[in-house]
N, C-alpha and C. Protein backbone atom coordinates (compact mmCIF):
# COMPACT_ATOMS: atom_id res chain seq x y z
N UNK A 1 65.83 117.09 -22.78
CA UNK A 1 64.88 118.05 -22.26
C UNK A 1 64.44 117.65 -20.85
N UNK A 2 64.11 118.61 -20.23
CA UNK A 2 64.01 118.53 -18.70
C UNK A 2 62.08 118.68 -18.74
N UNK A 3 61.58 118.18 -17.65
CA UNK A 3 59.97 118.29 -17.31
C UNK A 3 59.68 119.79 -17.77
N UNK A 4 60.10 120.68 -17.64
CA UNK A 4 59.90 122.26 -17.52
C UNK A 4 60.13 122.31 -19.53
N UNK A 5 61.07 121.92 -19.95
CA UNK A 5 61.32 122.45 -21.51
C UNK A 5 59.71 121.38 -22.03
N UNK A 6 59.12 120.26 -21.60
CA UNK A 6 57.93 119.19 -22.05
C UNK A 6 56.86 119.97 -21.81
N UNK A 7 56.71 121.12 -20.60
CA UNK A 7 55.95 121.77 -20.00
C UNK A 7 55.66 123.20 -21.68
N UNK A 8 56.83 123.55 -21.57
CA UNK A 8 56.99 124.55 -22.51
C UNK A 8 56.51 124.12 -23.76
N UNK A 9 56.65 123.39 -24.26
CA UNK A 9 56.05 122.78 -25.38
C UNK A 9 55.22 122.33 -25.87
N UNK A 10 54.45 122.21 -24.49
CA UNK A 10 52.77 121.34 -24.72
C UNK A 10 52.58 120.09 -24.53
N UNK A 11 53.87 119.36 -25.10
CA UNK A 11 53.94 118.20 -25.57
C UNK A 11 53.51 117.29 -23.32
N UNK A 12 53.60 118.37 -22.41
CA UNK A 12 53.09 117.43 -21.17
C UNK A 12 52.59 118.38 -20.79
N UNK A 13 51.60 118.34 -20.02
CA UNK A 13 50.73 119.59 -19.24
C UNK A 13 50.17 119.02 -17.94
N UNK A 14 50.26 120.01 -16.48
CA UNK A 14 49.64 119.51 -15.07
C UNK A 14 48.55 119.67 -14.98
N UNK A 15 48.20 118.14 -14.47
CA UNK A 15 46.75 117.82 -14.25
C UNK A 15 46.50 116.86 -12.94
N UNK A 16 46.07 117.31 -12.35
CA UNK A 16 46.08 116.46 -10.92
C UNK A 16 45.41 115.32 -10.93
N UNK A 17 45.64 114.22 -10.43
CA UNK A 17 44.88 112.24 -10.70
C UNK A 17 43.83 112.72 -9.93
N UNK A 18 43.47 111.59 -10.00
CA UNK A 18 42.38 111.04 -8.92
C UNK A 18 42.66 109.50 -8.70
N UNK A 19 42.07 109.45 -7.31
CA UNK A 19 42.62 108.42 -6.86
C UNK A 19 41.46 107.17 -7.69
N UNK A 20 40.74 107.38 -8.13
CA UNK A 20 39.53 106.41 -9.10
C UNK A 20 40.83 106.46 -10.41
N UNK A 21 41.56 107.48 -10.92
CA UNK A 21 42.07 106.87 -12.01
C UNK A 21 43.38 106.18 -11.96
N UNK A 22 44.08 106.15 -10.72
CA UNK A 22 45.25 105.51 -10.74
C UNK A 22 44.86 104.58 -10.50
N UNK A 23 43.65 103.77 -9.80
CA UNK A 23 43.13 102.22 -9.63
C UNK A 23 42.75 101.65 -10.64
N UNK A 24 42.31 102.93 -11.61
CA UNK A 24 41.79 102.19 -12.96
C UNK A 24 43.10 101.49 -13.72
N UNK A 25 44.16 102.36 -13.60
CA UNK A 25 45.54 102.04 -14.15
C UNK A 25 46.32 100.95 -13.01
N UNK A 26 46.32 100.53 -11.97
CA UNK A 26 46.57 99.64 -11.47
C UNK A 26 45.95 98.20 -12.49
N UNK A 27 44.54 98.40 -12.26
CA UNK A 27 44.05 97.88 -12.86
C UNK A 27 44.26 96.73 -13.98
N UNK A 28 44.67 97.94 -14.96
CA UNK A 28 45.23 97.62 -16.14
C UNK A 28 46.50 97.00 -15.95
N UNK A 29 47.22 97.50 -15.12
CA UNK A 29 48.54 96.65 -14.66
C UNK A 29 48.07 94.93 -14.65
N UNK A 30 47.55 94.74 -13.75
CA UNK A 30 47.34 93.72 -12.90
C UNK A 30 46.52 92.78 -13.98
N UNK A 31 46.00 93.31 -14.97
CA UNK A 31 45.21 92.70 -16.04
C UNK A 31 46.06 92.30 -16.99
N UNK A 32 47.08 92.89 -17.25
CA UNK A 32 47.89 92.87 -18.45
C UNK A 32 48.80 91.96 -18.20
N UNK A 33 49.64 92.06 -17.07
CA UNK A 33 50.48 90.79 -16.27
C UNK A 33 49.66 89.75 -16.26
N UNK A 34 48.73 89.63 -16.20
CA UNK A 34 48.32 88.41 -15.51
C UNK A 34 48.17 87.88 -17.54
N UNK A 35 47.74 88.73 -18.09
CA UNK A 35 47.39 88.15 -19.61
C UNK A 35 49.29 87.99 -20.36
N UNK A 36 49.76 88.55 -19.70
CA UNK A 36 51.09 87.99 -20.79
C UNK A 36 51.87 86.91 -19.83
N UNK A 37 51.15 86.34 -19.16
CA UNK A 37 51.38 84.75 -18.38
C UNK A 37 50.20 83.48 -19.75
N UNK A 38 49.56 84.17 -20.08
CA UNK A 38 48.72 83.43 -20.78
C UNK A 38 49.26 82.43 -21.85
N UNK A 39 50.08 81.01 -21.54
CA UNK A 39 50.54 80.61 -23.07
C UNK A 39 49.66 80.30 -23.74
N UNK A 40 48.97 80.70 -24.10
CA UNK A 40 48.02 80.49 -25.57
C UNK A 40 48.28 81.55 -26.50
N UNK A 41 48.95 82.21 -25.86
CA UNK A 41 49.20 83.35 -27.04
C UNK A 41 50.75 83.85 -26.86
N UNK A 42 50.79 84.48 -28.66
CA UNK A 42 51.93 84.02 -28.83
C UNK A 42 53.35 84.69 -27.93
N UNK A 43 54.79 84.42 -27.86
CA UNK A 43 55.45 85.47 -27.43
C UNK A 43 55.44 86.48 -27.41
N UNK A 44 55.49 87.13 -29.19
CA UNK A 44 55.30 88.72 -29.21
C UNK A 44 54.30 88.88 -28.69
N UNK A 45 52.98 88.61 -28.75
CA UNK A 45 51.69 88.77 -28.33
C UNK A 45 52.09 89.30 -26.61
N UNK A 46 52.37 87.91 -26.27
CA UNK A 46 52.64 88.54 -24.24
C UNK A 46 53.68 89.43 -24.53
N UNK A 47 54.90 89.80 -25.24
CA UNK A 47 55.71 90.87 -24.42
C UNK A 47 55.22 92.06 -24.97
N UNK A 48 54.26 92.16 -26.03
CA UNK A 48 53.51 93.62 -26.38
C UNK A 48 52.34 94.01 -24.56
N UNK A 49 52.05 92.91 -24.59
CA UNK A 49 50.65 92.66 -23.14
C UNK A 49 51.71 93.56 -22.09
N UNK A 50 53.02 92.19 -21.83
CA UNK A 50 54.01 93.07 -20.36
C UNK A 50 54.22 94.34 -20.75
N UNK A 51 54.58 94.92 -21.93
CA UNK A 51 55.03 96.08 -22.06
C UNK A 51 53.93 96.91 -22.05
N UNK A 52 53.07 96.75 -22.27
CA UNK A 52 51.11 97.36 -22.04
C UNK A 52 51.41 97.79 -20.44
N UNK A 53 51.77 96.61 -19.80
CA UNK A 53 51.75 97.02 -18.17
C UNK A 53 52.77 97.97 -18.07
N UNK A 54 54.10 98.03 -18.31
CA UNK A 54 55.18 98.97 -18.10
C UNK A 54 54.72 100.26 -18.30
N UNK A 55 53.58 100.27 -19.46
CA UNK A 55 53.65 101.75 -19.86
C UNK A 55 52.67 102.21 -19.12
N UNK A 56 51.32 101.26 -18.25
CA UNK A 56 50.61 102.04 -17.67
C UNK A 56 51.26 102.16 -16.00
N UNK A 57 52.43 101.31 -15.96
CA UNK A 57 52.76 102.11 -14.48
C UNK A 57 53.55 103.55 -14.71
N UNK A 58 54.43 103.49 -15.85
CA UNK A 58 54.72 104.84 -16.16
C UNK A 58 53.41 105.72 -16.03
N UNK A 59 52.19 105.63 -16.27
CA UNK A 59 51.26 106.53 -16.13
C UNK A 59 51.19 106.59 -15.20
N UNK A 60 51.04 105.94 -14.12
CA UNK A 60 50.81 106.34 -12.78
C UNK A 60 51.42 107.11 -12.09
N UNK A 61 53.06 106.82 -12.18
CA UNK A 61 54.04 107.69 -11.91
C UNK A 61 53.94 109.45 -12.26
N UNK A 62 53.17 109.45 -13.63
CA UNK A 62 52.90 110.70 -14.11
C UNK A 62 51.67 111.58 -14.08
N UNK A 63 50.68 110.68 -13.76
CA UNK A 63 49.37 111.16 -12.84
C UNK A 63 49.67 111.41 -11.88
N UNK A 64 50.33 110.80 -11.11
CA UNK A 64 50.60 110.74 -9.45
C UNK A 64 51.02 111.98 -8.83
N UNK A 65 52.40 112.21 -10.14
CA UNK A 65 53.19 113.35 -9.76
C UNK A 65 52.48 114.75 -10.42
N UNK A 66 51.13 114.29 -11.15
CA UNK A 66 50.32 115.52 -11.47
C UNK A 66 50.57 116.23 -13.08
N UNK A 67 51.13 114.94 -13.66
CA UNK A 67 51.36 115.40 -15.34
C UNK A 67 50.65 114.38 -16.22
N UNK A 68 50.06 114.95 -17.38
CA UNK A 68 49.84 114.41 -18.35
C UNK A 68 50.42 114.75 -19.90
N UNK A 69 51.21 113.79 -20.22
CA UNK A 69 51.50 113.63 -21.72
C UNK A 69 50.48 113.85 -22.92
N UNK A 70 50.35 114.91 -23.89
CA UNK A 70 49.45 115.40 -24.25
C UNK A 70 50.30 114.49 -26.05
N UNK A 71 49.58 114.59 -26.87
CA UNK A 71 50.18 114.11 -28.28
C UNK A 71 51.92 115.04 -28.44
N UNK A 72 52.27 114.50 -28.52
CA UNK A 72 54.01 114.61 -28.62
C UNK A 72 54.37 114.23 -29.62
N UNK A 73 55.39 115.17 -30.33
CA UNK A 73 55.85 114.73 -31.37
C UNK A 73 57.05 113.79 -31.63
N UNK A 74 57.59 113.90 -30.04
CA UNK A 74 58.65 112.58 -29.73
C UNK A 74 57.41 110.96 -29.46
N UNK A 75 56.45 111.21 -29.16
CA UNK A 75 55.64 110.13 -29.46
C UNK A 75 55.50 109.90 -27.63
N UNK A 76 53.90 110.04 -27.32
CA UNK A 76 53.49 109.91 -25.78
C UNK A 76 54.59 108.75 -25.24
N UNK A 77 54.49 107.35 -25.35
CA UNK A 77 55.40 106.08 -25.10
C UNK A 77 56.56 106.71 -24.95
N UNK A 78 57.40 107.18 -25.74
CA UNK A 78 58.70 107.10 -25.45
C UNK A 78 59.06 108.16 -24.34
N UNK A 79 58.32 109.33 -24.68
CA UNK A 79 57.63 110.73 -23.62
C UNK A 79 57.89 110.37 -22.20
N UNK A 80 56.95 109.25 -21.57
CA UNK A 80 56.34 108.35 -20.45
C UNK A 80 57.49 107.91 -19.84
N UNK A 81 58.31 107.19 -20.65
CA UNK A 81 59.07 106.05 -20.22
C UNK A 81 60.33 107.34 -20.05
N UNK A 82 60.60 108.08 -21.26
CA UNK A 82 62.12 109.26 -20.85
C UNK A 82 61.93 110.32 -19.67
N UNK A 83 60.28 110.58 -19.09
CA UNK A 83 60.42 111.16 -18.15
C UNK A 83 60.68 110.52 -16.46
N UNK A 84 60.50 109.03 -16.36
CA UNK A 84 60.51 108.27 -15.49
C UNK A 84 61.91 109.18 -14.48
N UNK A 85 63.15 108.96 -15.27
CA UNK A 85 64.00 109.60 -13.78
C UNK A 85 63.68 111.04 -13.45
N UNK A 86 62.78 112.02 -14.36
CA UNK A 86 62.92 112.93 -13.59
C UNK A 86 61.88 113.23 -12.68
N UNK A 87 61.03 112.24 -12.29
CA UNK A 87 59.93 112.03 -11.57
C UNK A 87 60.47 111.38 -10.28
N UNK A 88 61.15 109.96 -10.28
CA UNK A 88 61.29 108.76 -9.30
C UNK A 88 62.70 108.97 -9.27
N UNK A 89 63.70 110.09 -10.19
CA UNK A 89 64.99 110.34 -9.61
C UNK A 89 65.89 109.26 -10.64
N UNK A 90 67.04 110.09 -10.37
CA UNK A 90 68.21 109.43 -11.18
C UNK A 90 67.82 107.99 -11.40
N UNK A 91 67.61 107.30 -10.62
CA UNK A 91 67.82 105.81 -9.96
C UNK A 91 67.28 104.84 -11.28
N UNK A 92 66.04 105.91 -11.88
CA UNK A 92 65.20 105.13 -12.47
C UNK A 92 65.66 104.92 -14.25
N UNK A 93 66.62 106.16 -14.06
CA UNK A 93 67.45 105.98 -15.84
C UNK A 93 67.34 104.54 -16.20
N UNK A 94 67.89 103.72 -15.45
CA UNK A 94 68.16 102.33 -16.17
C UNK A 94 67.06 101.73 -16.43
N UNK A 95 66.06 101.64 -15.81
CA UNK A 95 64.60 101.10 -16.22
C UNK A 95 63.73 102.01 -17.36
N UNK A 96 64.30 103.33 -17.12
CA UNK A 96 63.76 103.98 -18.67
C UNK A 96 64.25 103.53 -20.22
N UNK A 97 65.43 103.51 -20.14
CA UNK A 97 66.56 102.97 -21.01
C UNK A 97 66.12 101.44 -21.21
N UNK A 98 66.06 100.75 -20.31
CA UNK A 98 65.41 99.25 -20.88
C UNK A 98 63.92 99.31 -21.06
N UNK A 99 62.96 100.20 -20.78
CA UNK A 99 61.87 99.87 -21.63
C UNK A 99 61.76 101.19 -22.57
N UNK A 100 62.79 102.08 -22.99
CA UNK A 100 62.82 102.54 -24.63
C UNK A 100 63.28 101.52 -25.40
N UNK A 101 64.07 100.42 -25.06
CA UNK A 101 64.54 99.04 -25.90
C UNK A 101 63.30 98.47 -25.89
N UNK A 102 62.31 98.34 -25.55
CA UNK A 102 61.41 97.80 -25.26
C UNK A 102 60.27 97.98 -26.26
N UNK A 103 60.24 99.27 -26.02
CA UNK A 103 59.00 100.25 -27.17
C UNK A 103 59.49 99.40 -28.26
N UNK A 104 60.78 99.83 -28.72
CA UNK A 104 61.57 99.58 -29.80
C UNK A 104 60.96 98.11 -30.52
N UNK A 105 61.06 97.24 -29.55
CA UNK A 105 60.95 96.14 -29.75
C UNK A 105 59.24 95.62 -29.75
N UNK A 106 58.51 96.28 -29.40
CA UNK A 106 57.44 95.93 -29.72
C UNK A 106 56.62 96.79 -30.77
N UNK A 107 57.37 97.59 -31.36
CA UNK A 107 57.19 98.63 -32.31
C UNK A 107 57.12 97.13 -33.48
N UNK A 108 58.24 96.94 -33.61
CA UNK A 108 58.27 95.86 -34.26
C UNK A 108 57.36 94.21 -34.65
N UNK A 109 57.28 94.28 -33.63
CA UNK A 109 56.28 93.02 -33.54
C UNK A 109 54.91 93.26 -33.85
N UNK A 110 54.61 94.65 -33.48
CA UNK A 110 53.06 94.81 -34.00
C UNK A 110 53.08 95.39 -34.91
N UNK A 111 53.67 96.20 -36.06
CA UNK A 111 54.01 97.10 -36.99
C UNK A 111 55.07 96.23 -37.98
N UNK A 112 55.53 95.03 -38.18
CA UNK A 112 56.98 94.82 -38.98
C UNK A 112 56.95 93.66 -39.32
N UNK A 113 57.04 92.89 -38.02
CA UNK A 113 57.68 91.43 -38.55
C UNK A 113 56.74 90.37 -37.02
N UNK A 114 57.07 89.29 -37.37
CA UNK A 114 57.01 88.40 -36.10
C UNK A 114 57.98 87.98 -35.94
N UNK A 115 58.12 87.29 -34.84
CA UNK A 115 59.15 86.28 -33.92
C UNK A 115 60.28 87.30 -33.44
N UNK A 116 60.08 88.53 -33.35
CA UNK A 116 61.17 89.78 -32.57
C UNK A 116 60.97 89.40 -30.83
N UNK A 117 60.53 88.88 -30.06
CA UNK A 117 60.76 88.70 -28.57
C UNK A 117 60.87 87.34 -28.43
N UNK A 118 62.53 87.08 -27.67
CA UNK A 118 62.06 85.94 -26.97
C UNK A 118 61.39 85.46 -26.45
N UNK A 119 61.52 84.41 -25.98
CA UNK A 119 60.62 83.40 -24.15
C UNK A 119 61.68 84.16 -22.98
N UNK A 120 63.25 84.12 -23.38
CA UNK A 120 63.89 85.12 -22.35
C UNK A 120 63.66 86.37 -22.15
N UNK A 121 63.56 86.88 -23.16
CA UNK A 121 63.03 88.32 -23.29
C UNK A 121 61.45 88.54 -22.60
N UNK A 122 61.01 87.95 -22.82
CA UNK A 122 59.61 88.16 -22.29
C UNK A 122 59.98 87.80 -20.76
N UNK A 123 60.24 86.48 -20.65
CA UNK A 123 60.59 86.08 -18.61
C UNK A 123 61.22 87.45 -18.17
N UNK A 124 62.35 88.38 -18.73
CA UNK A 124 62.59 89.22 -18.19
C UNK A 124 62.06 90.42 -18.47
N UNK A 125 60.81 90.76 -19.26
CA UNK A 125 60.22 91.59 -18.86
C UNK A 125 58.92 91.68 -18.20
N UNK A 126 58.39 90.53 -17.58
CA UNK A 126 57.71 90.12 -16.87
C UNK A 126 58.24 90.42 -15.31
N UNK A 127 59.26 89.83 -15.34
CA UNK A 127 60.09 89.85 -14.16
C UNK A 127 60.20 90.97 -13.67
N UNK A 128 60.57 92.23 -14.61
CA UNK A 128 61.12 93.51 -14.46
C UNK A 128 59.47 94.22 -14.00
N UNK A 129 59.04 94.38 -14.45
CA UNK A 129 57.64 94.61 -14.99
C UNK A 129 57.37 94.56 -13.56
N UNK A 130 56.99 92.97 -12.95
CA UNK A 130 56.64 92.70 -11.49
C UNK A 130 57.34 93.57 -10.24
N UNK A 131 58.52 93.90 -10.63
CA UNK A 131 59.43 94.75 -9.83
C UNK A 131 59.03 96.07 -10.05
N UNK A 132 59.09 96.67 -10.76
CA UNK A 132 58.72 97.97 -10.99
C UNK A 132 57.26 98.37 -10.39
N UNK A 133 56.33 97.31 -10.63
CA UNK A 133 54.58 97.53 -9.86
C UNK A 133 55.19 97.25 -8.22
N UNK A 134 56.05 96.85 -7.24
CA UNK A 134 56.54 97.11 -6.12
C UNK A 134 56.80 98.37 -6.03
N UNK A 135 57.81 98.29 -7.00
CA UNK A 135 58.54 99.91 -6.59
C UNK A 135 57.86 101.44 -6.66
N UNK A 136 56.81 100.96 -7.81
CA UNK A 136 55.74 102.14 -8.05
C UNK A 136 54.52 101.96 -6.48
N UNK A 137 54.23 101.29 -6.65
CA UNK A 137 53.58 101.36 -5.19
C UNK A 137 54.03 101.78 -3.87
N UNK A 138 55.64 101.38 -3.60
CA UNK A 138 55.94 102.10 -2.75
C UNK A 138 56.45 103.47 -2.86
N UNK A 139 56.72 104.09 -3.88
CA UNK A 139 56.91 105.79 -4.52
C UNK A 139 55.49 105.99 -4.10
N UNK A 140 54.24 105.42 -5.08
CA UNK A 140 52.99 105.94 -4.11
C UNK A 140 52.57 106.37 -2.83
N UNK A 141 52.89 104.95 -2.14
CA UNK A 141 52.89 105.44 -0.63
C UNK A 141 53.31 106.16 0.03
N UNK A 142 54.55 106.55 -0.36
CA UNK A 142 55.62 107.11 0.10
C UNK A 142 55.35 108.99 -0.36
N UNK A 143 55.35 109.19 -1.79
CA UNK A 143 54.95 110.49 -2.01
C UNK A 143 53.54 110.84 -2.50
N UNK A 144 52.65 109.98 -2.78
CA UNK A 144 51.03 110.23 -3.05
C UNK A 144 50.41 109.42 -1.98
N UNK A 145 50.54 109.25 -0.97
CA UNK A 145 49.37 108.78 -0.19
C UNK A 145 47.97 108.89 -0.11
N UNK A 146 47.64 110.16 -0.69
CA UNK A 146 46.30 110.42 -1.28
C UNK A 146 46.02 109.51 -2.14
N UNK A 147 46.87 109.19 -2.79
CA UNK A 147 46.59 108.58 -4.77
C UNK A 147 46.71 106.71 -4.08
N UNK A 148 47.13 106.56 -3.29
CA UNK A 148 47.44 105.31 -3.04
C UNK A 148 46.13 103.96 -2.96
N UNK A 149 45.15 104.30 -1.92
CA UNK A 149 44.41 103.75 -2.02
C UNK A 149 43.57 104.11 0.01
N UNK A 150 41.95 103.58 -0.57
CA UNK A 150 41.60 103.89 0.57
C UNK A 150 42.06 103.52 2.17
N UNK A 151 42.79 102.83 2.21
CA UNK A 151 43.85 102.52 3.57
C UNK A 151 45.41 102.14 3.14
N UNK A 152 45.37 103.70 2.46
CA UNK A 152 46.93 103.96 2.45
C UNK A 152 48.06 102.68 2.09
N UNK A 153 47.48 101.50 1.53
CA UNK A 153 48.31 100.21 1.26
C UNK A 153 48.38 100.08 -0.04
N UNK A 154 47.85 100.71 -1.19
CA UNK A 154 47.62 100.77 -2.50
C UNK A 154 46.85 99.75 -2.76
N UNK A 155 47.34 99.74 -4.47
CA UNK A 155 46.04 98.90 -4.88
C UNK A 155 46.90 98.36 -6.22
N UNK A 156 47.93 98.42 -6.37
CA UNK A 156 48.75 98.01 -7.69
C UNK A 156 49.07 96.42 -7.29
């Protein structure tokens, strides 16, 4: 399904950000990274935290561009993360595709079982994670300059 068939359905509806709520969601970025660095807690624990951050830069991306994910029956998360390329463009398929493995995988850890994420698994979604809060900031700048921050440098 394309943005327009999500539109049709309810399941996403346009709503324009504000630049107070994409800082709030920076925010949360920058809070959540910094907590799944925390070893006191456990692996799954941090890669549920990194993946906390993945999903609120996907929000930003979707505030930014003036949509909100309303209750979906494909489930908001997976919603978020499958609309990423048609927002930020082809480019971004592969980073959607590795954090629907992702959902997947922390579906699990908080709902199933323990010991489902590595220490590798986590380093690389930390890693990824850190890359993606670049790349979302510069999509900000680049096509929301409004949403970016009060001297146009962001705030992610």
């Amino acid at each position: 399904m394309r943005l327009d068939d999500w539109l049709s359905s309810g399941d996403l509806q346009r709503q324009p950000a504000s630049r107070t709520e994409i800082a709030r969601l920076c925010d949360i970025v920058a809070r959540d990274l910094a907590d799944a660095q925390a070893t006191a807690l456990s692996v799954d624990g941090r890669f549920n935290t990194a993946y906390d951050a993945a999903y609120a830069l996907c929000l930003i991306v979707l505030r930014a561009a003036g949509y909100r994910v309303r209750g979906s029956s494909a489930g908001h998360h997976w919603l978020a993360f499958a609309l990423l390329p048609e927002i930020m463009g082809p480019a971004a398929g592969a980073r959607s595709r590795y954090y629907q493995a992702c959902r997947r995988k922390r579906h699990q850890a908080t709902y199933e079982r323990t010991g489902v994420a590595s220490a590798v698994e986590l380093e690389e979604l930390v890693r990824d994670v850190a890359a993606f809060r670049a790349e979302v900031l510069a999509w900000l700048k680049q096509h929301h300059p409004d949403l970016a921050g009060p001297d146009g440098t962001g705030q992610c």
